[in-house]
C-alpha atoms as a PDB file:
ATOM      1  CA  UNK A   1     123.035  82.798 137.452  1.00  0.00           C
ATOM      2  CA  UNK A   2     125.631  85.384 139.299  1.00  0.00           C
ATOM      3  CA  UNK A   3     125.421  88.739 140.759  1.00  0.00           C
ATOM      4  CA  UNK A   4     127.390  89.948 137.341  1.00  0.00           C
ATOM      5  CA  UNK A   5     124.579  88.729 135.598  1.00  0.00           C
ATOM      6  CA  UNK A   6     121.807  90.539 137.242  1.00  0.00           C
ATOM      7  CA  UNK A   7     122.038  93.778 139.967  1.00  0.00           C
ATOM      8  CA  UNK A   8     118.895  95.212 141.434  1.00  0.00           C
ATOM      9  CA  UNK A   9     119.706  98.652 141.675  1.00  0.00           C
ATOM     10  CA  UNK A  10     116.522 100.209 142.464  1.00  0.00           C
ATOM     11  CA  UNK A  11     113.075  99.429 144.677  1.00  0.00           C
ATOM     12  CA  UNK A  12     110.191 101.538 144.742  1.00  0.00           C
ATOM     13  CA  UNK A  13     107.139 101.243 147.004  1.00  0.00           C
ATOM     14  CA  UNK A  14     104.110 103.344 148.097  1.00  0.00           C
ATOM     15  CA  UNK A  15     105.132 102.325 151.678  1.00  0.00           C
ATOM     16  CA  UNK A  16     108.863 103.995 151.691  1.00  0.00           C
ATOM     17  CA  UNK A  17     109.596 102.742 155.359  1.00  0.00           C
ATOM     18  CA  UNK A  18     108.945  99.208 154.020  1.00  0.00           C
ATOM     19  CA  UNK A  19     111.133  99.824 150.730  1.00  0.00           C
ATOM     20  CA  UNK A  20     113.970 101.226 152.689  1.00  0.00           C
ATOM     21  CA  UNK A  21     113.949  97.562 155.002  1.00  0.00           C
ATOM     22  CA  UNK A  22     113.884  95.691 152.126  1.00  0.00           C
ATOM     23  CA  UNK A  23     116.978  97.508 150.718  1.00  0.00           C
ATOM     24  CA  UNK A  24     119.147  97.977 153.119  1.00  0.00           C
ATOM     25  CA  UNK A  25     118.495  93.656 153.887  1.00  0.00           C
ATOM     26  CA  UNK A  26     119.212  93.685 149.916  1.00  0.00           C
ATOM     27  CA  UNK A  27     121.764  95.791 149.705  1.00  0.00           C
ATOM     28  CA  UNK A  28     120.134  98.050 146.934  1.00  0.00           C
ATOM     29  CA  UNK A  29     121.752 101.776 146.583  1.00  0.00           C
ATOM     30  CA  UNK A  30     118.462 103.713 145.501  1.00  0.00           C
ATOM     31  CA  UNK A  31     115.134 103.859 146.962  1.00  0.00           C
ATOM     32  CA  UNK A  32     112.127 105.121 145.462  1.00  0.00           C
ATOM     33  CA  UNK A  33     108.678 106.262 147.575  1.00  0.00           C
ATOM     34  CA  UNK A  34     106.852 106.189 144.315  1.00  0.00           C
ATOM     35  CA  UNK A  35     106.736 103.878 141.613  1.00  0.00           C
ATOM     36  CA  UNK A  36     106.786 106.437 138.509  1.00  0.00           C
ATOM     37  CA  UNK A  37     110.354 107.682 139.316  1.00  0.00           C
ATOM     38  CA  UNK A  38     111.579 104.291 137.988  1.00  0.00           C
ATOM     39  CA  UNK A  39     111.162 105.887 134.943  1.00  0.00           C
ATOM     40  CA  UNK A  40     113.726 108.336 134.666  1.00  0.00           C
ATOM     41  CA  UNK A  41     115.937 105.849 137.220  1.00  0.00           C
ATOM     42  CA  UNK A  42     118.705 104.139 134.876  1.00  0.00           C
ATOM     43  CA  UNK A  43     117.839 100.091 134.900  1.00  0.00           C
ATOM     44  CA  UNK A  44     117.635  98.033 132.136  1.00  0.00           C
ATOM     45  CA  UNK A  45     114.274  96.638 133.209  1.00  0.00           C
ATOM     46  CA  UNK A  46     111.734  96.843 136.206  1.00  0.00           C
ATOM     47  CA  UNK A  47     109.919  94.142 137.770  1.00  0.00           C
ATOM     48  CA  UNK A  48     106.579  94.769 138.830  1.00  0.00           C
ATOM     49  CA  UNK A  49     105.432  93.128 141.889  1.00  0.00           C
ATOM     50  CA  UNK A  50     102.630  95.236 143.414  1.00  0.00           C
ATOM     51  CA  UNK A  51      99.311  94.158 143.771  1.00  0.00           C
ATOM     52  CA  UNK A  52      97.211  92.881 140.542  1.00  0.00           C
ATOM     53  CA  UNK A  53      95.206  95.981 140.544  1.00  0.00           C
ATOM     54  CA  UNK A  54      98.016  98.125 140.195  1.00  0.00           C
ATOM     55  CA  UNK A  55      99.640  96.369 137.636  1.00  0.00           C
ATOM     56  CA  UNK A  56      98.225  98.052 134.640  1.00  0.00           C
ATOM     57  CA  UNK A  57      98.751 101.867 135.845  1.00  0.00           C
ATOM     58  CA  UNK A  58     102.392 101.099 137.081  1.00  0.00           C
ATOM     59  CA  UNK A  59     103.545  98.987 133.589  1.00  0.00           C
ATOM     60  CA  UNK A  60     101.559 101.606 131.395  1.00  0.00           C
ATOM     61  CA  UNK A  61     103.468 104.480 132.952  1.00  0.00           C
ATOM     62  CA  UNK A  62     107.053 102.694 132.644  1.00  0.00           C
ATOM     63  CA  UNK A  63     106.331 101.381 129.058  1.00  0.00           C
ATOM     64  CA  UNK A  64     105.290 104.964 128.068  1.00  0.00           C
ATOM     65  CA  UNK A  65     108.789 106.120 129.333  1.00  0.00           C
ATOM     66  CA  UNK A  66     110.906 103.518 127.915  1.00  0.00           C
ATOM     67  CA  UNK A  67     111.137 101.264 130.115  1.00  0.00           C
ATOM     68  CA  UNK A  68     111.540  97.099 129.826  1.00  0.00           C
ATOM     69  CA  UNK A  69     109.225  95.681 131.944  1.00  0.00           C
ATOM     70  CA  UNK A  70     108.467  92.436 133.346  1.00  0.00           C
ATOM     71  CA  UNK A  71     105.290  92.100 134.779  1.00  0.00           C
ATOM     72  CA  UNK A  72     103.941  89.691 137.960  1.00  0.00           C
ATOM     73  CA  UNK A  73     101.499  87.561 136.888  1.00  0.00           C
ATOM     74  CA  UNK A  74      98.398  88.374 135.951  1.00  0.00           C
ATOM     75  CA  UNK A  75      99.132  90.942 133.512  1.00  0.00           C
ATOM     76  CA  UNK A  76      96.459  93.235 134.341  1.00  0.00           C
ATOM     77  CA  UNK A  77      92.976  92.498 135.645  1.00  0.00           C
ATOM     78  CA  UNK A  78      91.215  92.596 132.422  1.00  0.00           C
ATOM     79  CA  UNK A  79      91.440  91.648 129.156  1.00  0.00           C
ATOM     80  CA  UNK A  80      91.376  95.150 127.598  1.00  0.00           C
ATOM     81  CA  UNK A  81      94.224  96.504 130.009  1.00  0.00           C
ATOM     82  CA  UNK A  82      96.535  94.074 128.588  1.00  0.00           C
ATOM     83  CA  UNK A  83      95.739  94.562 125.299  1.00  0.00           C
ATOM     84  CA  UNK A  84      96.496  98.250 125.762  1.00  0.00           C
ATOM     85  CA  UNK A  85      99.785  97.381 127.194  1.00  0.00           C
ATOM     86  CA  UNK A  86     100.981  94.904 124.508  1.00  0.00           C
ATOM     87  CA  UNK A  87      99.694  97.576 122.006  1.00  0.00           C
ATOM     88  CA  UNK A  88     102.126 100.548 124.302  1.00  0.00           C
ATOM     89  CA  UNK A  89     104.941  97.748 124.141  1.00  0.00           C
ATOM     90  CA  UNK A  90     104.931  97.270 120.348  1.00  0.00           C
ATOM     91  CA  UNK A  91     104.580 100.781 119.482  1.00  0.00           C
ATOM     92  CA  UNK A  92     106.913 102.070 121.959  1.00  0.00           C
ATOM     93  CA  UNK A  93     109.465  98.721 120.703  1.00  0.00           C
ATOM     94  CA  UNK A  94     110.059  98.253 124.686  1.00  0.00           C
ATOM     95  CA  UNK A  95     110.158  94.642 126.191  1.00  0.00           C
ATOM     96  CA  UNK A  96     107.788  93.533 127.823  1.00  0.00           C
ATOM     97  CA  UNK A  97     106.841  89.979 129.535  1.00  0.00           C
ATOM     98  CA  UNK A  98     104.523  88.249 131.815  1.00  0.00           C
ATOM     99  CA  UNK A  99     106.486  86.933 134.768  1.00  0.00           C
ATOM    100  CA  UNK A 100     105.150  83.417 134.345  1.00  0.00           C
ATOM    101  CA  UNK A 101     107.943  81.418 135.782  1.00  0.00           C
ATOM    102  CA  UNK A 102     106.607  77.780 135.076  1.00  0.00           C
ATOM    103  CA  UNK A 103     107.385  78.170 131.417  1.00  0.00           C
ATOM    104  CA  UNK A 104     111.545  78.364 132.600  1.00  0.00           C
ATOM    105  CA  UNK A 105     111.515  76.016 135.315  1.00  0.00           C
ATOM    106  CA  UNK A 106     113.738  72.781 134.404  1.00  0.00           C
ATOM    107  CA  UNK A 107     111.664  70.241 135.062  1.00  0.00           C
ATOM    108  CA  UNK A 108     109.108  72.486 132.565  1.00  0.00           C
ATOM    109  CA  UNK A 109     111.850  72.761 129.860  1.00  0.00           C
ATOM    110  CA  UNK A 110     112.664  68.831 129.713  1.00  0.00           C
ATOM    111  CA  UNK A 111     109.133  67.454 129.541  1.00  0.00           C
ATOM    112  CA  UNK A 112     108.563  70.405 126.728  1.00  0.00           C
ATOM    113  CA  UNK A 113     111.675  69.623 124.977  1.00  0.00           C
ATOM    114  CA  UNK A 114     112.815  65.964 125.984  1.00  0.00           C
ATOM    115  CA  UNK A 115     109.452  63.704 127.003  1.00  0.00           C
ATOM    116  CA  UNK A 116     106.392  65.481 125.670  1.00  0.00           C
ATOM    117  CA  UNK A 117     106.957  64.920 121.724  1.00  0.00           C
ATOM    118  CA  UNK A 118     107.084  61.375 122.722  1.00  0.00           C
ATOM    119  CA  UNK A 119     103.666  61.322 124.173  1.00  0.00           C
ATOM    120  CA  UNK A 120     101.700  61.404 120.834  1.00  0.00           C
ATOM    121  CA  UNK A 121      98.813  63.814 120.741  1.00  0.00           C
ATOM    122  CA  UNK A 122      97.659  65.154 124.064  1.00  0.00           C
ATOM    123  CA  UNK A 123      94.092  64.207 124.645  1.00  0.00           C
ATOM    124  CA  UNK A 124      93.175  65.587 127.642  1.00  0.00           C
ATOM    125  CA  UNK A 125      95.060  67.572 130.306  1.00  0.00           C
ATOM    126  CA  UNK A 126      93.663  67.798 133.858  1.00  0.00           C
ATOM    127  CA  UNK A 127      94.901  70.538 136.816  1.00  0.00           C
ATOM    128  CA  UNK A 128      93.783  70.867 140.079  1.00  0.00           C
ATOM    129  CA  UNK A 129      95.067  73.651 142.371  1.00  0.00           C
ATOM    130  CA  UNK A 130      93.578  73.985 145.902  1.00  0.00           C
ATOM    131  CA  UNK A 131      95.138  75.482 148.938  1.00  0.00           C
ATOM    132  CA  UNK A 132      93.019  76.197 151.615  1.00  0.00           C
ATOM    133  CA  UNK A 133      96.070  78.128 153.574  1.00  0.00           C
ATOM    134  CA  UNK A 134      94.778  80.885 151.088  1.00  0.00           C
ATOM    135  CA  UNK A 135      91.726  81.609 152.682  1.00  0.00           C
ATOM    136  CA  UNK A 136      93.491  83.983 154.722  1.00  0.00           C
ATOM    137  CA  UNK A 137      95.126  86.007 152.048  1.00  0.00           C
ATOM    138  CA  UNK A 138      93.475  88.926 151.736  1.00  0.00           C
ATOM    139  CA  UNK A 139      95.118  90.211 147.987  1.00  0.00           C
ATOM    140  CA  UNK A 140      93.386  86.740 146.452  1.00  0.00           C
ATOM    141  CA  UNK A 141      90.002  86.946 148.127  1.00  0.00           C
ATOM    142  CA  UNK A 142      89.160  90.940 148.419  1.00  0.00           C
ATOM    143  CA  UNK A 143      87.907  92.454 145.034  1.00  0.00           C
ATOM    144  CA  UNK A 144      89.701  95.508 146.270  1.00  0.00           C
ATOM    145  CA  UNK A 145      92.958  94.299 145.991  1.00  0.00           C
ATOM    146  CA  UNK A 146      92.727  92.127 142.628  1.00  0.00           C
ATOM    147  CA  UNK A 147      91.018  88.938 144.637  1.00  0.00           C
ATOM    148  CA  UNK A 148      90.276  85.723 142.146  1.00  0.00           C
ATOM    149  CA  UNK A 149      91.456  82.328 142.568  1.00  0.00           C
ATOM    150  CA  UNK A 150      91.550  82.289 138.732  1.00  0.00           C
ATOM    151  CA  UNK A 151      93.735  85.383 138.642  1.00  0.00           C
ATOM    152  CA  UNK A 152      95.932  84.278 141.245  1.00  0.00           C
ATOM    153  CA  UNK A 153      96.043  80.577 141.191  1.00  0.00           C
ATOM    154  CA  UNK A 154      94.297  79.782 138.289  1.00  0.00           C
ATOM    155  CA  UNK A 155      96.438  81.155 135.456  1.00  0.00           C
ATOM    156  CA  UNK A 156      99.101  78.645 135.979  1.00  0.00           C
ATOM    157  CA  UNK A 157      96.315  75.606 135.819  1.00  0.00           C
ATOM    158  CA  UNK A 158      95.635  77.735 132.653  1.00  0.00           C
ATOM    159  CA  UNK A 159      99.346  78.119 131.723  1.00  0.00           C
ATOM    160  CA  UNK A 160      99.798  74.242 131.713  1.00  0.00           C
ATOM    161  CA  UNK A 161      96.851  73.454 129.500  1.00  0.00           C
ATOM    162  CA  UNK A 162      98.096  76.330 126.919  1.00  0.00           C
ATOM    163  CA  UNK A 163     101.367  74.734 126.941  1.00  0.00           C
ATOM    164  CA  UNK A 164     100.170  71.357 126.508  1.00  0.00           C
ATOM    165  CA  UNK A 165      98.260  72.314 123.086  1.00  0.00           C
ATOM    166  CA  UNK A 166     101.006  74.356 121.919  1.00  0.00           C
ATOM    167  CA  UNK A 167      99.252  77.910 122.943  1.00  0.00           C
ATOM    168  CA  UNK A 168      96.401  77.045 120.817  1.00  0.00           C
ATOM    169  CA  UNK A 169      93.136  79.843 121.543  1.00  0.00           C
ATOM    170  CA  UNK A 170      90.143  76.866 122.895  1.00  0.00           C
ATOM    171  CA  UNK A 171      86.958  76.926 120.756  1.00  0.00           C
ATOM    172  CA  UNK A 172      84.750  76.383 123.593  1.00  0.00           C
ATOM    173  CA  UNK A 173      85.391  77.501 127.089  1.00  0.00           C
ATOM    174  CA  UNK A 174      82.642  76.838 130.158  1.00  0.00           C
ATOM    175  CA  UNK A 175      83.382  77.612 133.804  1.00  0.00           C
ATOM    176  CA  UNK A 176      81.700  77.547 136.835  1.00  0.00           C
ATOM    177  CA  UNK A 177      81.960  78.505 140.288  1.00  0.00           C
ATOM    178  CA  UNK A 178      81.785  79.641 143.931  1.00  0.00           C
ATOM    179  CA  UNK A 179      81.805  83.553 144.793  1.00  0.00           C
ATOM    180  CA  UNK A 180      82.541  84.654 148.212  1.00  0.00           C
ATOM    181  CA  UNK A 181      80.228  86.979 149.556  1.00  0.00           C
ATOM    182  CA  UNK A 182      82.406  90.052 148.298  1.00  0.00           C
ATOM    183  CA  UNK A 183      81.711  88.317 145.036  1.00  0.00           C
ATOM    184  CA  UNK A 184      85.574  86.754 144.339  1.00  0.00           C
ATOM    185  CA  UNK A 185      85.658  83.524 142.598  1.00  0.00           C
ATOM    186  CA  UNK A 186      87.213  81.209 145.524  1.00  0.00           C
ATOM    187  CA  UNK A 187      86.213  77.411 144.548  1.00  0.00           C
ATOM    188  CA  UNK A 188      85.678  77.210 140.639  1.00  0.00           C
ATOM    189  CA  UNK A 189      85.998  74.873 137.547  1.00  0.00           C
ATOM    190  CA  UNK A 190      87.049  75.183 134.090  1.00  0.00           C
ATOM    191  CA  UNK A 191      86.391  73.569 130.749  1.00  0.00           C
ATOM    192  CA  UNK A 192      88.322  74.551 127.726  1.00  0.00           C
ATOM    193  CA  UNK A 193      87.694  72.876 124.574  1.00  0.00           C
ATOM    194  CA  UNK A 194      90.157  72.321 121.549  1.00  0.00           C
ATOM    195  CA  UNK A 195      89.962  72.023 117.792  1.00  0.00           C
ATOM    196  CA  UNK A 196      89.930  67.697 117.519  1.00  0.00           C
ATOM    197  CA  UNK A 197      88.332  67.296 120.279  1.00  0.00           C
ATOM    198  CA  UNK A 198      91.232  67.648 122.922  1.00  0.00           C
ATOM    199  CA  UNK A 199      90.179  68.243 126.250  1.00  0.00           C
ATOM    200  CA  UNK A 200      91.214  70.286 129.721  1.00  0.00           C
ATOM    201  CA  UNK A 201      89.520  69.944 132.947  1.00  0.00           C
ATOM    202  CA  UNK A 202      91.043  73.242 135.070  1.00  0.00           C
ATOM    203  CA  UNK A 203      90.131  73.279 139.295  1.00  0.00           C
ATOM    204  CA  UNK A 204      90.806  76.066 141.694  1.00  0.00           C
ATOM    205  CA  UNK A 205      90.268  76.689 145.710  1.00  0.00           C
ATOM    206  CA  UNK A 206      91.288  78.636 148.085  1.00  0.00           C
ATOM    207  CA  UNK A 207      88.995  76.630 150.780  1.00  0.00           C
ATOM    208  CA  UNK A 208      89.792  72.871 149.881  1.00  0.00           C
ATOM    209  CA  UNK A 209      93.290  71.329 149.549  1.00  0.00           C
ATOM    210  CA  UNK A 210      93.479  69.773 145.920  1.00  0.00           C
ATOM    211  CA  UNK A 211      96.375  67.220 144.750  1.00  0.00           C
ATOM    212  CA  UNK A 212      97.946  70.648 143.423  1.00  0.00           C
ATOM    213  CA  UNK A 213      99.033  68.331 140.273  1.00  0.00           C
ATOM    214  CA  UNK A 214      99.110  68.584 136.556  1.00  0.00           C
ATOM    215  CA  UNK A 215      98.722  65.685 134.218  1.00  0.00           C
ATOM    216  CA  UNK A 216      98.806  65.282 130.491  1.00  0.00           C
ATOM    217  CA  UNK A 217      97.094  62.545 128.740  1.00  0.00           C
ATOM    218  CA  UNK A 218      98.403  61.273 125.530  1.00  0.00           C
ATOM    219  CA  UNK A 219      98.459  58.174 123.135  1.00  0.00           C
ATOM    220  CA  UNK A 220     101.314  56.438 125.123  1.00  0.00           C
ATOM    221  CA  UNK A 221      99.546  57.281 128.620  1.00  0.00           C
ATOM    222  CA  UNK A 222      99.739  60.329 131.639  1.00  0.00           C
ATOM    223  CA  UNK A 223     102.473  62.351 132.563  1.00  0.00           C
ATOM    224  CA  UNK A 224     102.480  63.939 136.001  1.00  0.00           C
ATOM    225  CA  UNK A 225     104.203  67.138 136.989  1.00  0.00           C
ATOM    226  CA  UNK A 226     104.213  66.578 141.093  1.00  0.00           C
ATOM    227  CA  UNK A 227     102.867  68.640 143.748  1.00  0.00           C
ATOM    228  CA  UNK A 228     103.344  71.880 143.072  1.00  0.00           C
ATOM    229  CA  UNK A 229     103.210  71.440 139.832  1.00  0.00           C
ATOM    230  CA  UNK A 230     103.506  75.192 139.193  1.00  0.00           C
ATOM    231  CA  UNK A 231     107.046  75.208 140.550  1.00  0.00           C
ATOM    232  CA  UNK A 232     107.937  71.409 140.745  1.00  0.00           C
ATOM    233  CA  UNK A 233     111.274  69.903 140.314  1.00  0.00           C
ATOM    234  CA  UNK A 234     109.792  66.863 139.757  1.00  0.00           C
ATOM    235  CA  UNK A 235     107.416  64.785 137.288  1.00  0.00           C
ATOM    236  CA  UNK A 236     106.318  61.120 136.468  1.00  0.00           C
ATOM    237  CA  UNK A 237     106.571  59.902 133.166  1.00  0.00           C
ATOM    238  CA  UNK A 238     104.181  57.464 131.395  1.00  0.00           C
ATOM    239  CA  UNK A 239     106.492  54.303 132.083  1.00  0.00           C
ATOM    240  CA  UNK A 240     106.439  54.786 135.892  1.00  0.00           C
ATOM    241  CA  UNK A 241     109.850  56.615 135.567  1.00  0.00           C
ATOM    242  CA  UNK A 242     110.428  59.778 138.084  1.00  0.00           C
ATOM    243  CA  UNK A 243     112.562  62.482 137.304  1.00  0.00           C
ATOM    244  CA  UNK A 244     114.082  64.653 139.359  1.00  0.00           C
ATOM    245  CA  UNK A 245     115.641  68.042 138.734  1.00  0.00           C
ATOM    246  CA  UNK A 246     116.544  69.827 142.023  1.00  0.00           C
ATOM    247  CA  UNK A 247     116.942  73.498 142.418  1.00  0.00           C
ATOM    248  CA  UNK A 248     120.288  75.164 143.357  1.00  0.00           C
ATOM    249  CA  UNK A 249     120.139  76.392 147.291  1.00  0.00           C
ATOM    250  CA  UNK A 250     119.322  79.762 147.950  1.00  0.00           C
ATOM    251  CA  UNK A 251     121.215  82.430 149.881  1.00  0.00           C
ATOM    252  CA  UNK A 252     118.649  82.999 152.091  1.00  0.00           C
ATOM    253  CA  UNK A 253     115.594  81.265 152.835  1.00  0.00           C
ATOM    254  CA  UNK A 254     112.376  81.732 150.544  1.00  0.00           C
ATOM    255  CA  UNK A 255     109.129  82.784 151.459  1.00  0.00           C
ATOM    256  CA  UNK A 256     107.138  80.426 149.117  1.00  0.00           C
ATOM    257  CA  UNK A 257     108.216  76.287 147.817  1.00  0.00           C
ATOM    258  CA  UNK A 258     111.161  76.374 145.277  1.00  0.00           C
ATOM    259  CA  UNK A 259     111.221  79.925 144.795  1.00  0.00           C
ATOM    260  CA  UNK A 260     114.757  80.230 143.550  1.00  0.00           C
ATOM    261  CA  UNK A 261     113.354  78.520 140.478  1.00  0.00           C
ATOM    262  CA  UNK A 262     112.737  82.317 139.667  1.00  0.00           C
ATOM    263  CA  UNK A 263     115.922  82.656 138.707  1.00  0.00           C
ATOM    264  CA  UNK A 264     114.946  80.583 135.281  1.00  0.00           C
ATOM    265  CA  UNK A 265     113.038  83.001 134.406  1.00  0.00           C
ATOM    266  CA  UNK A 266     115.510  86.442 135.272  1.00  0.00           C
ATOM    267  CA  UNK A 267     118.039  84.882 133.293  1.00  0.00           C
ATOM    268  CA  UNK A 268     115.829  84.308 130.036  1.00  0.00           C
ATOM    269  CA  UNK A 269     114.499  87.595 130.508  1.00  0.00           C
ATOM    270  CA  UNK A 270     118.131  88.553 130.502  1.00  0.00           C
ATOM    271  CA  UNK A 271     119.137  86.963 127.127  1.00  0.00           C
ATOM    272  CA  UNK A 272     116.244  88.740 125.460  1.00  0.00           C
ATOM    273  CA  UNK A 273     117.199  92.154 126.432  1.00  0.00           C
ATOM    274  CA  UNK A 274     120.476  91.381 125.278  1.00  0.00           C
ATOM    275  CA  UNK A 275     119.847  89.983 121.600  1.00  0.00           C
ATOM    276  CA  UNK A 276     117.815  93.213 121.761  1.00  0.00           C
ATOM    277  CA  UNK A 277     114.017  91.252 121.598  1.00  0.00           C
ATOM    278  CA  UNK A 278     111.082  93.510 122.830  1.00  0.00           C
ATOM    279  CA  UNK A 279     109.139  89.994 123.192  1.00  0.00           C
ATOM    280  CA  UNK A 280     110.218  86.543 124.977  1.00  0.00           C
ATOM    281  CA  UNK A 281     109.882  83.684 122.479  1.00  0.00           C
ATOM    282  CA  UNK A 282     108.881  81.497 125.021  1.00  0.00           C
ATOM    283  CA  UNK A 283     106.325  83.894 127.027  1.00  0.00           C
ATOM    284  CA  UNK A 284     105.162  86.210 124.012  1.00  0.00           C
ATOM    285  CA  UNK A 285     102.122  88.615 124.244  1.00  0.00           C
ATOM    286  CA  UNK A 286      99.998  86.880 122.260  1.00  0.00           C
ATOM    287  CA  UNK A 287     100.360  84.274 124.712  1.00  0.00           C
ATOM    288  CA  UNK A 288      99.552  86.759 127.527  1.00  0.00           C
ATOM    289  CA  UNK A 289      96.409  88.201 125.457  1.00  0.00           C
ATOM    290  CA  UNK A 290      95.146  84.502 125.191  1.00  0.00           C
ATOM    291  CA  UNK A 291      95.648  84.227 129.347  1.00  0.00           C
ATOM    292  CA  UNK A 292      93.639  87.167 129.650  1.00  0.00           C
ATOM    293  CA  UNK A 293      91.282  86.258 127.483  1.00  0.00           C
ATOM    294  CA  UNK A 294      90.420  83.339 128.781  1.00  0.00           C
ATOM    295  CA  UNK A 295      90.578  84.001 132.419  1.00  0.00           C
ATOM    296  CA  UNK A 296      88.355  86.887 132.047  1.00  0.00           C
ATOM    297  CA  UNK A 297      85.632  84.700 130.050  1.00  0.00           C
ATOM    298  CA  UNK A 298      85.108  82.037 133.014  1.00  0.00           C
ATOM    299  CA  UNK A 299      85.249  85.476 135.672  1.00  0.00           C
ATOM    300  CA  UNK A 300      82.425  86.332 133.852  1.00  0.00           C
ATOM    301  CA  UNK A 301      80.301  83.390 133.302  1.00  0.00           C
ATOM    302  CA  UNK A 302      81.062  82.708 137.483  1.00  0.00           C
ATOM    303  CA  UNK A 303      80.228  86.501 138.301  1.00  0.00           C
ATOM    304  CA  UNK A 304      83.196  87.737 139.893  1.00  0.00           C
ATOM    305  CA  UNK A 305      83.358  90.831 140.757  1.00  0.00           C
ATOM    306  CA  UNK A 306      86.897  92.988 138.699  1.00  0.00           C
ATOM    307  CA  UNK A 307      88.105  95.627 140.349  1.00  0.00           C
ATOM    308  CA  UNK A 308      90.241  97.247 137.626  1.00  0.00           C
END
């Protein structure tokens, strides 16, 4: 990926003292104190990256207008505001994506397109995320800001288990779980059932370090995606075999592990917008609507508390 390839032109932010810092660092000509004049700002698309409770009212605007969006996971908070927004996006005939950047990662694309059809049928896929570092981060564990470990941490256990059994919907899904005393889900565990049987066993925490790792079970035995598996460059194959992918070095240092892996996903977003696709092939909505879905039925049976 180059700078040709992809400009950022624009940055909007309720805080405008914040958004001006952040540009000038960036070098980005136009700054925005609110997030609706986007709209009528002249970008191909606009990333939102605001808190999860804002999501919805920000994308819904910006879709409205014409705008391509991609959207920070989750979506929304529930699983009516993102049907509402894939129902703006199809009517409108705007892009619009879930920023789920496993799905572009390397090391994702070569055991999807390289190792996995090897495997035989995938009987049961197993995920455990835990980082008790989280704790402290107020946007995952105050209702008032979108807090859920499923929402936050939990989607890409989900992500890997949809992937695994090709973005099939579960026929049976059972979760339960640990609510803080603001009533966010912070310690939880997820069932999901599959037509034939198939299997995935789903863990989140935000007060317990897990193996943060990802395995798929199949006829010719596991494969591993490493710790982090949501943004690995690495994975174990069946045989014992490790492969290795690294990521490119970045500019500047990131805030969070492998983060330049984002690019993966900028630059497919990229090639959609120009073969003129309102939907990614690889991240559609219906994909999205499934996340949604499913997330919101273990919030529920858990009893955490959605601030939408």
């Amino acid at each position: 990926m180059s700078r040709d390839e992809h400009q950022i032109v624009a940055v909007a932010a309720r805080n405008v003292v914040n958004a001006k810092k952040f540009a000038e660092r960036h070098h980005i000509a136009t700054v925005f104190d609110n997030y609706d004049a986007m709209t009528a700002c002249d970008v191909d698309i606009v990333y939102i990256g605001a808190l999860n409770t804002e999501h919805y009212n920000i994308a819904k605007n910006l879709l409205s207008g014409g705008k391509a969006v991609l959207c920070e996971k989750p979506m929304t908070m529930t699983l009516k505001q993102t049907e509402e927004l894939i129902k703006i996006a199809r009517e409108k005939k705007v892009f619009l994506m879930e920023a789920m950047w496993s799905r572009f990662l390397p090391i994702y694309r070569e055991m999807m397109e390289k190792h996995l059809p090897s495997m035989g049928e995938i009987h049961q896929v197993q995920v455990a995320f835990g980082l008790k570092v989280i704790e402290d981060s107020e946007r995952v564990v105050k209702p008032a800001l979108g807090g859920s470990s499923i929402l936050d941490i939990g989607i890409y256990a989900i992500n890997f288990a949809q992937m695994m059994f090709k973005d099939e919907m579960p026929v049976e899904v059972k979760a339960v779980g640990e609510v803080n005393s603001e009533g966010v889900d912070i310690n939880t565990a997820m069932i999901f059932k599959y037509p034939n049987g198939r299997i995935a066993s789903l863990t989140t925490s935000v007060t317990a370090d897990l193996s943060c790792e990802a395995k798929a079970i199949g006829k010719s035995g596991t494969l591993t995606l490493s710790k982090c598996f949501w943004c690995t460059d690495k994975m174990v194959l069946p045989d014992g075999k490790g492969v290795h992918i690294p990521f490119p070095d970045t500019i500047e240092p990131c805030v969070y592990d492998n983060s330049t892996g984002l690019r993966y996903e900028a630059m497919h977003v990229r090639e959609c917008l120009k073969k003129g696709l309102t939907e990614s092939p690889i991240m559609s909505l219906d994909v999205s609507r499934t996340f949604a879905f499913l997330m919101e039925s273990c919030m529920k049976q858990i009893g955490t508390i959605v601030r939408a």
